[in-house]
C-alpha atoms as a PDB file:
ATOM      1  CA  UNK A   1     104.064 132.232  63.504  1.00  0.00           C
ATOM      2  CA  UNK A   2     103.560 135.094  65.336  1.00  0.00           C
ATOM      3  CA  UNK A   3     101.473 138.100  64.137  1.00  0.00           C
ATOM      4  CA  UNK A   4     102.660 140.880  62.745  1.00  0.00           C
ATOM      5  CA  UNK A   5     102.467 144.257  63.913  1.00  0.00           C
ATOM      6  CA  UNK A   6     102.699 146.469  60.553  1.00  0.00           C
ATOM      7  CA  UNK A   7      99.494 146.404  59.077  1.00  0.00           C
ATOM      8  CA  UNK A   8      95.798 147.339  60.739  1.00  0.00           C
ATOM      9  CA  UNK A   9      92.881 145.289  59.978  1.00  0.00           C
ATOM     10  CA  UNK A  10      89.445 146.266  59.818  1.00  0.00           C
ATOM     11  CA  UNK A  11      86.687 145.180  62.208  1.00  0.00           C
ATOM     12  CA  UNK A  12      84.737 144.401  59.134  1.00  0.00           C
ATOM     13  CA  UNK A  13      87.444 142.649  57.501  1.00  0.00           C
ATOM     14  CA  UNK A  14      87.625 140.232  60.745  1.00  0.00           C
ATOM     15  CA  UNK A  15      84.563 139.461  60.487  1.00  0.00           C
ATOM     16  CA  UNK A  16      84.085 138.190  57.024  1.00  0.00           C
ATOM     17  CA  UNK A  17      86.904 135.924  58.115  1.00  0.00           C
ATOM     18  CA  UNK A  18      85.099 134.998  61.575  1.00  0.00           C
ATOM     19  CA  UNK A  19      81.969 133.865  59.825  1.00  0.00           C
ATOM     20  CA  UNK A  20      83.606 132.298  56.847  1.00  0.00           C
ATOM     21  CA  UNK A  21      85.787 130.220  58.925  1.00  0.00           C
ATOM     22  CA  UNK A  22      82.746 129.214  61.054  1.00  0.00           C
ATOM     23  CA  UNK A  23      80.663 128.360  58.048  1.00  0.00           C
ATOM     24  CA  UNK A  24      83.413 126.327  56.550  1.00  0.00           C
ATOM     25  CA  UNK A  25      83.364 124.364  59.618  1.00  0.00           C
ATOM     26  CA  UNK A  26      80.004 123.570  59.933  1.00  0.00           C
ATOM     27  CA  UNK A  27      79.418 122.614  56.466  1.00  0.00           C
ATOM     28  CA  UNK A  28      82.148 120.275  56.049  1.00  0.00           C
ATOM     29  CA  UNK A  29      82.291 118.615  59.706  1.00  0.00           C
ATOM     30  CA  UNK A  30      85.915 119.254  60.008  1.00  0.00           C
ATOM     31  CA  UNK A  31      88.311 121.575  61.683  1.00  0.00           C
ATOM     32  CA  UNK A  32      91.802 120.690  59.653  1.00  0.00           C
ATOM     33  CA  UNK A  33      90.581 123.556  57.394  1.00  0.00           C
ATOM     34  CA  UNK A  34      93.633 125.123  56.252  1.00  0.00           C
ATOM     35  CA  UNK A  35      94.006 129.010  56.144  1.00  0.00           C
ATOM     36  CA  UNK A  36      94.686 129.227  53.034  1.00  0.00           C
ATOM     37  CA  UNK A  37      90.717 127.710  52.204  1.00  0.00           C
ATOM     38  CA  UNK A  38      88.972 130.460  54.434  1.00  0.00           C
ATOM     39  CA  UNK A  39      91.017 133.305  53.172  1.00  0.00           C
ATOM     40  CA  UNK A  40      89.663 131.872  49.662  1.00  0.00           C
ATOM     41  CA  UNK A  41      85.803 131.728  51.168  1.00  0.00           C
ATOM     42  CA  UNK A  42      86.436 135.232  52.626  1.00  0.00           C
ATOM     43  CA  UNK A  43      87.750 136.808  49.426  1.00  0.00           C
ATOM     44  CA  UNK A  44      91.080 137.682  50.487  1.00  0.00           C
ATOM     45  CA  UNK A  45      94.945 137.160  50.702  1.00  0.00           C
ATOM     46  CA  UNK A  46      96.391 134.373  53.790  1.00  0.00           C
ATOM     47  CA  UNK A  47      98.855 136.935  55.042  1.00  0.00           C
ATOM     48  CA  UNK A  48      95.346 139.070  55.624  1.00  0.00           C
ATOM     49  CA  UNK A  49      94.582 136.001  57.876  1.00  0.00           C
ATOM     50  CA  UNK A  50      98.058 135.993  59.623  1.00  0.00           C
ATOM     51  CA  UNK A  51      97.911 139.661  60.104  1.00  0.00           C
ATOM     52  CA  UNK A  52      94.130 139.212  61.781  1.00  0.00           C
ATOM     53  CA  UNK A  53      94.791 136.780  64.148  1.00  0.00           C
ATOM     54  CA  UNK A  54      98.490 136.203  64.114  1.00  0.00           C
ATOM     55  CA  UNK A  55      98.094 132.132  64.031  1.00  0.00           C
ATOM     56  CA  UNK A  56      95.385 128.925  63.974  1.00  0.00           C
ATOM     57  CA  UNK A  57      94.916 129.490  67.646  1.00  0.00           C
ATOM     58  CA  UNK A  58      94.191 132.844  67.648  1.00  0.00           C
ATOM     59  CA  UNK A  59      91.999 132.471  64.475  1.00  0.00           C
ATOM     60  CA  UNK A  60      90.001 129.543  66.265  1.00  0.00           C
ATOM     61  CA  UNK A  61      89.658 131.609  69.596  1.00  0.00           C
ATOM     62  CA  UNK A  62      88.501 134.551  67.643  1.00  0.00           C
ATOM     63  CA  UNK A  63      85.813 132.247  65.673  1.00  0.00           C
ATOM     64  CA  UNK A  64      84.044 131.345  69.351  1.00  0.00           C
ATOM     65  CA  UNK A  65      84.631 134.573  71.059  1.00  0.00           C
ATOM     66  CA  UNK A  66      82.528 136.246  67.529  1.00  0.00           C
ATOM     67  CA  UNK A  67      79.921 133.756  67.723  1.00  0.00           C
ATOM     68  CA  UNK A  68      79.679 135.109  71.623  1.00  0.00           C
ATOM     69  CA  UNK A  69      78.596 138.374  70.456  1.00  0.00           C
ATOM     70  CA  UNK A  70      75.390 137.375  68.377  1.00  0.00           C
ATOM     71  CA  UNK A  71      73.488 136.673  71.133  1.00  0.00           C
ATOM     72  CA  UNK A  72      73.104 137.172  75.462  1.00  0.00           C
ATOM     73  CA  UNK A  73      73.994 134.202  76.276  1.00  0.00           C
ATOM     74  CA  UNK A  74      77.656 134.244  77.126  1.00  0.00           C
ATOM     75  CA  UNK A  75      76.816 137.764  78.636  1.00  0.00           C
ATOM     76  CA  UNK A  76      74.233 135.478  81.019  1.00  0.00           C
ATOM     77  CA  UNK A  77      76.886 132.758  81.742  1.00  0.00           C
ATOM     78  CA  UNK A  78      79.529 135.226  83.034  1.00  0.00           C
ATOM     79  CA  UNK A  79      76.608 137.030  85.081  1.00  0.00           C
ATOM     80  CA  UNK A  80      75.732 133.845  87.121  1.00  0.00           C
ATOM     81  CA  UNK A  81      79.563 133.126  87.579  1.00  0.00           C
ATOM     82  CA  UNK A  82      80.198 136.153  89.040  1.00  0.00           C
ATOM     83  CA  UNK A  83      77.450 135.473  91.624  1.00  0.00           C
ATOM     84  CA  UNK A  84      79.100 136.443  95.338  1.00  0.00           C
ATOM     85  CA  UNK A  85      76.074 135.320  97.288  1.00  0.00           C
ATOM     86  CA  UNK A  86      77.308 131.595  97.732  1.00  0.00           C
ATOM     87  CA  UNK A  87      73.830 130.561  97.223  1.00  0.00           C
ATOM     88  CA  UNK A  88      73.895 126.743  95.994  1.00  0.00           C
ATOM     89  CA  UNK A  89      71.378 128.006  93.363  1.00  0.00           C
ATOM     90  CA  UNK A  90      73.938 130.146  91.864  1.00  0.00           C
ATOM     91  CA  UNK A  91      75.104 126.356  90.408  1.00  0.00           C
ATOM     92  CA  UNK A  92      71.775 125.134  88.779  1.00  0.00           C
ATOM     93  CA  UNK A  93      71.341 128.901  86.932  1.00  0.00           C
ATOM     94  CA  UNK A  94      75.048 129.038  85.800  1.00  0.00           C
ATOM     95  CA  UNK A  95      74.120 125.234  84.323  1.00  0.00           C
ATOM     96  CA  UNK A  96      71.267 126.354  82.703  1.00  0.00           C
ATOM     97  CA  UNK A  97      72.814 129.032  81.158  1.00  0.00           C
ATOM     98  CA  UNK A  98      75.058 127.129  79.346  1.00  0.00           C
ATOM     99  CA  UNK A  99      72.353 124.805  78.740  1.00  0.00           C
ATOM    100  CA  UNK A 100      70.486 127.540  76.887  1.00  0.00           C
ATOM    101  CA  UNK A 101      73.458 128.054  74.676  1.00  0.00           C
ATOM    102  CA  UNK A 102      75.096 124.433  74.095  1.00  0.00           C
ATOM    103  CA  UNK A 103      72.521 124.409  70.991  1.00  0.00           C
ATOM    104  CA  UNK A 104      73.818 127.290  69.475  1.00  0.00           C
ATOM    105  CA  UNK A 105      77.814 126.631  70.056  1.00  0.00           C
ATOM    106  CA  UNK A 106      77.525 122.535  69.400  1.00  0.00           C
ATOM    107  CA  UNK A 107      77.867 122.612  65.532  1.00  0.00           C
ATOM    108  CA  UNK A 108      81.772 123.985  65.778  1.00  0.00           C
ATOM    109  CA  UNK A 109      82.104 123.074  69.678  1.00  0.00           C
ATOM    110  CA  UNK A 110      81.760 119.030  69.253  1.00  0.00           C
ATOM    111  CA  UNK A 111      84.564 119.406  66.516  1.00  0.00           C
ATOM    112  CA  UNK A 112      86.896 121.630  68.680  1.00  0.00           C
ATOM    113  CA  UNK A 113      86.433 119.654  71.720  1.00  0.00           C
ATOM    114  CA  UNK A 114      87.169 116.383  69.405  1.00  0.00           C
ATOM    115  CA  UNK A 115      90.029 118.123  67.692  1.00  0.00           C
ATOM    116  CA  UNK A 116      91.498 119.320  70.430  1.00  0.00           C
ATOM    117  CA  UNK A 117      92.955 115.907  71.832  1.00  0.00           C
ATOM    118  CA  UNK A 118      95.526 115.802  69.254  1.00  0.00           C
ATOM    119  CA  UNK A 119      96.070 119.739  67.684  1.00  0.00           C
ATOM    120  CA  UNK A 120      97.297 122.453  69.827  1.00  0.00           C
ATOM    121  CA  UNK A 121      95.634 125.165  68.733  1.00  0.00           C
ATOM    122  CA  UNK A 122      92.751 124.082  68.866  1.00  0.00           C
ATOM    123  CA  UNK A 123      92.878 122.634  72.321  1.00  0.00           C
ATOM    124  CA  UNK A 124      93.912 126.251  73.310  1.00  0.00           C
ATOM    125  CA  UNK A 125      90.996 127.974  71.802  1.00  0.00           C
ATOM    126  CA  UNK A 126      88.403 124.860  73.255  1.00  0.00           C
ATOM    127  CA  UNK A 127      90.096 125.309  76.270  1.00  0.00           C
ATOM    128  CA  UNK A 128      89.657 129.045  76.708  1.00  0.00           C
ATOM    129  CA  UNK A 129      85.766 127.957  76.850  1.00  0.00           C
ATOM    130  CA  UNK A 130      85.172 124.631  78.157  1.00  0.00           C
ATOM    131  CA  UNK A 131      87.645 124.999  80.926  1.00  0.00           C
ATOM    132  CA  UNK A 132      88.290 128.863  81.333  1.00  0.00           C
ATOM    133  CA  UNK A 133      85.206 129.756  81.059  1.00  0.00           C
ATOM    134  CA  UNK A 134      82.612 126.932  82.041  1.00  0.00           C
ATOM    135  CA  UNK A 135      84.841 124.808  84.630  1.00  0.00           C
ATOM    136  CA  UNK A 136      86.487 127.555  86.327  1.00  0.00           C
ATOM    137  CA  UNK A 137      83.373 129.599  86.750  1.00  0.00           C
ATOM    138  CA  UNK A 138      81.627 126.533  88.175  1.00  0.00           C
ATOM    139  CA  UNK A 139      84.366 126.113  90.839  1.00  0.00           C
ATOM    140  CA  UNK A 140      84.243 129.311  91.655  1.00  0.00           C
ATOM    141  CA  UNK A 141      80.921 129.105  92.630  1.00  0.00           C
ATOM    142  CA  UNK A 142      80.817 126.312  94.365  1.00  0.00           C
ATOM    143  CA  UNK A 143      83.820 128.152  96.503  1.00  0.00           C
ATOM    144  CA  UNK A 144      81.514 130.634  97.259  1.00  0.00           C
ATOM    145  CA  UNK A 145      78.987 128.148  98.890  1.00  0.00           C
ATOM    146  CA  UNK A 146      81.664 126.258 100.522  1.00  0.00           C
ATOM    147  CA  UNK A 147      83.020 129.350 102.381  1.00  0.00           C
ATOM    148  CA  UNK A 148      79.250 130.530 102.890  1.00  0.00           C
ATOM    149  CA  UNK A 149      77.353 127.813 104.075  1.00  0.00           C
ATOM    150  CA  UNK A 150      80.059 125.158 104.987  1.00  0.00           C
ATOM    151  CA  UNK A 151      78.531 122.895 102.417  1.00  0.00           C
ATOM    152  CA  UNK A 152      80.543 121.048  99.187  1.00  0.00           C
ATOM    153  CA  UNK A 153      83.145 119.540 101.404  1.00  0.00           C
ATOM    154  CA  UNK A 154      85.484 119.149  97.967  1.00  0.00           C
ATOM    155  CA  UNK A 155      84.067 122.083  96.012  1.00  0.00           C
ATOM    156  CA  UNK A 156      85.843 121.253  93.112  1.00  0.00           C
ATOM    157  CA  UNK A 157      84.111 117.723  92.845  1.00  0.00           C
ATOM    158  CA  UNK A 158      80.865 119.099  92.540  1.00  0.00           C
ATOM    159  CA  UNK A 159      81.786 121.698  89.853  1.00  0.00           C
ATOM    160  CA  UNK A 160      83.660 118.585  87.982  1.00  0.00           C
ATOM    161  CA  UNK A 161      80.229 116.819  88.186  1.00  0.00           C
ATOM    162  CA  UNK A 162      78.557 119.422  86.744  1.00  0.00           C
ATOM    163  CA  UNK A 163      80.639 120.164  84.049  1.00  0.00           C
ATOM    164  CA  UNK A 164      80.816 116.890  82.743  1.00  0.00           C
ATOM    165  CA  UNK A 165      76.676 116.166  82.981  1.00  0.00           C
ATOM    166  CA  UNK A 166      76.535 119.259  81.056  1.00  0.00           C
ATOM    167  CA  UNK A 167      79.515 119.446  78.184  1.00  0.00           C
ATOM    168  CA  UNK A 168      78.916 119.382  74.702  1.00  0.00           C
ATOM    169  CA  UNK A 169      79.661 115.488  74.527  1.00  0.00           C
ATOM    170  CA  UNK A 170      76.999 114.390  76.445  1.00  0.00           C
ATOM    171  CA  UNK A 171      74.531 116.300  73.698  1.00  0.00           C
ATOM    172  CA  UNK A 172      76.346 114.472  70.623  1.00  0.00           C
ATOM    173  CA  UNK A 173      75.864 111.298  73.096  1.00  0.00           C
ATOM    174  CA  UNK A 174      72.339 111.727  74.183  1.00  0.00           C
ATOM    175  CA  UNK A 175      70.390 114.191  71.124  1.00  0.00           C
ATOM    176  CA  UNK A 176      72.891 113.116  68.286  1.00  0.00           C
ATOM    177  CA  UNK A 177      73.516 109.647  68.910  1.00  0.00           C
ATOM    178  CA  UNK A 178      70.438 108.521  70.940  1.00  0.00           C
ATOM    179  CA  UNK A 179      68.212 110.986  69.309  1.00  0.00           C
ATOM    180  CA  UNK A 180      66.460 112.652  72.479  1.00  0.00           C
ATOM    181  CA  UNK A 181      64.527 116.336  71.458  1.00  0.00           C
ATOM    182  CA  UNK A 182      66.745 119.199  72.485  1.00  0.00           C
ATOM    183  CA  UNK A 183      63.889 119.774  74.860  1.00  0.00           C
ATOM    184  CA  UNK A 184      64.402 116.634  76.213  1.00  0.00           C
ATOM    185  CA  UNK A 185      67.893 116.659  76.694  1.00  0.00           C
ATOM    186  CA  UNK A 186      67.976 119.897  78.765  1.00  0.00           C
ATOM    187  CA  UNK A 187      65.087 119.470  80.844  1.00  0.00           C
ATOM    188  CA  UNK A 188      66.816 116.015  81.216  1.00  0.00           C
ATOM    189  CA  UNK A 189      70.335 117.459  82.207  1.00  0.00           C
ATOM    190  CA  UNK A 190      68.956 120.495  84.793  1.00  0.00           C
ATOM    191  CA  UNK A 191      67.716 116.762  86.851  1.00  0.00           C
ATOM    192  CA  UNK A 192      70.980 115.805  86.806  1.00  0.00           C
ATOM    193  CA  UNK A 193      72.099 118.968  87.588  1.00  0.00           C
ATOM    194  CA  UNK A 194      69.942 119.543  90.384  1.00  0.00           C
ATOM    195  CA  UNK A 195      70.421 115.850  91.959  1.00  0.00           C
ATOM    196  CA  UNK A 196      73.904 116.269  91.818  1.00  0.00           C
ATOM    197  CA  UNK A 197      73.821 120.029  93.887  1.00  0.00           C
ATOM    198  CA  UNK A 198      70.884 118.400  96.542  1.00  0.00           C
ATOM    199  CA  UNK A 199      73.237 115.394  96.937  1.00  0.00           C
ATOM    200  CA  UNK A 200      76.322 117.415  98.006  1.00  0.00           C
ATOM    201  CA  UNK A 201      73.820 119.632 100.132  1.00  0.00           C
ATOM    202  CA  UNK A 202      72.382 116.765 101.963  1.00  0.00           C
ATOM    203  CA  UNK A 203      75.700 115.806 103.074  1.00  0.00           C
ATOM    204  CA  UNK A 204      76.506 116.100 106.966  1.00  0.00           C
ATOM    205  CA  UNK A 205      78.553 119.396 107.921  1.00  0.00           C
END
């Protein structure tokens, strides 16, 4: 459905749909919650909903661009992506960045990412972040070093290996699952993270 255009909604009123759609979420472990139960949390009509965000996607993208804004760390993230320098550390901070915030975005962002293998929407709104955001500044980066230094050979391959030692699924695997401390698993993952970067580096030009 696509949204309408005849009615203005508030900042304010976004927002008490932003965070009652996020706390839905996270309390019930799903994300098949249906508009019509967050316009109920939020205290108003489903059109109010439509005419917000126009459609699930939108509503989901909205949900993790919000939680963005309460806090610096997506600010960060997009800092150390836009590095130019080509330095190989641009990499390890850019993965620590995200490391810093996986803690904060996990609750909602295991569900998305989980969701999003068989719903649409959702996989648009996950994919905005996990690949828009994370991947593609990663590649970027390791571009940059590539056309800098003549390291990274396949640039792309060692962005791919960094995204994957450092997405959300590896924290349900490792702190979830296995229970490591968050501590743990981060000071654990910026290893990986730097192994992986001094591998590629060591290579032969």
């Amino acid at each position: 459905m696509r949204k309408p255009a005849s009615k203005t909604i508030s900042d304010e009123t976004k927002r008490r749909i932003l965070v009652a759609a996020w706390d839905l979420i996270e309390e019930s472990g799903r994300v098949d919650i249906g508009l019509a139960e967050i316009a109920q949390r939020a205290g108003m009509s489903r059109q109010t909903l439509f005419y917000a965000f126009g459609n699930r996607a939108g509503l989901l993208l909205a949900m993790v661009r919000h939680k963005d804004t309460m806090s610096n760390h997506v600010a960060r993230i997009r800092a150390e992506a836009a590095d130019q320098s080509g330095d190989p550390e641009s990499l390890v901070r850019m993965a620590e960045a995200w490391l810093d915030y996986l803690p904060i975005i996990y609750p909602v962002g295991i569900l998305l990412d989980a969701a999003a293998l068989t719903d649409a929407d959702t996989a648009t709104a996950w994919d905005d972040r996990m690949v828009g955001t994370l991947l593609q500044g990663l590649r970027r980066l390791a571009g940059r070093v590539r056309t800098e230094t003549g390291h990274f050979d396949n640039p792309d391959d060692v962005a791919d290996e960094l995204w994957a030692a450092i997405h959300p699924s590896m924290w349900r695997r490792l702190v979830v699952d296995c229970g490591w401390a968050p501590e743990h698993f981060h000071a654990n993952r910026m290893r990986v993270v730097r192994r992986t970067v001094d591998a590629y580096l060591a290579r032969p030009l």
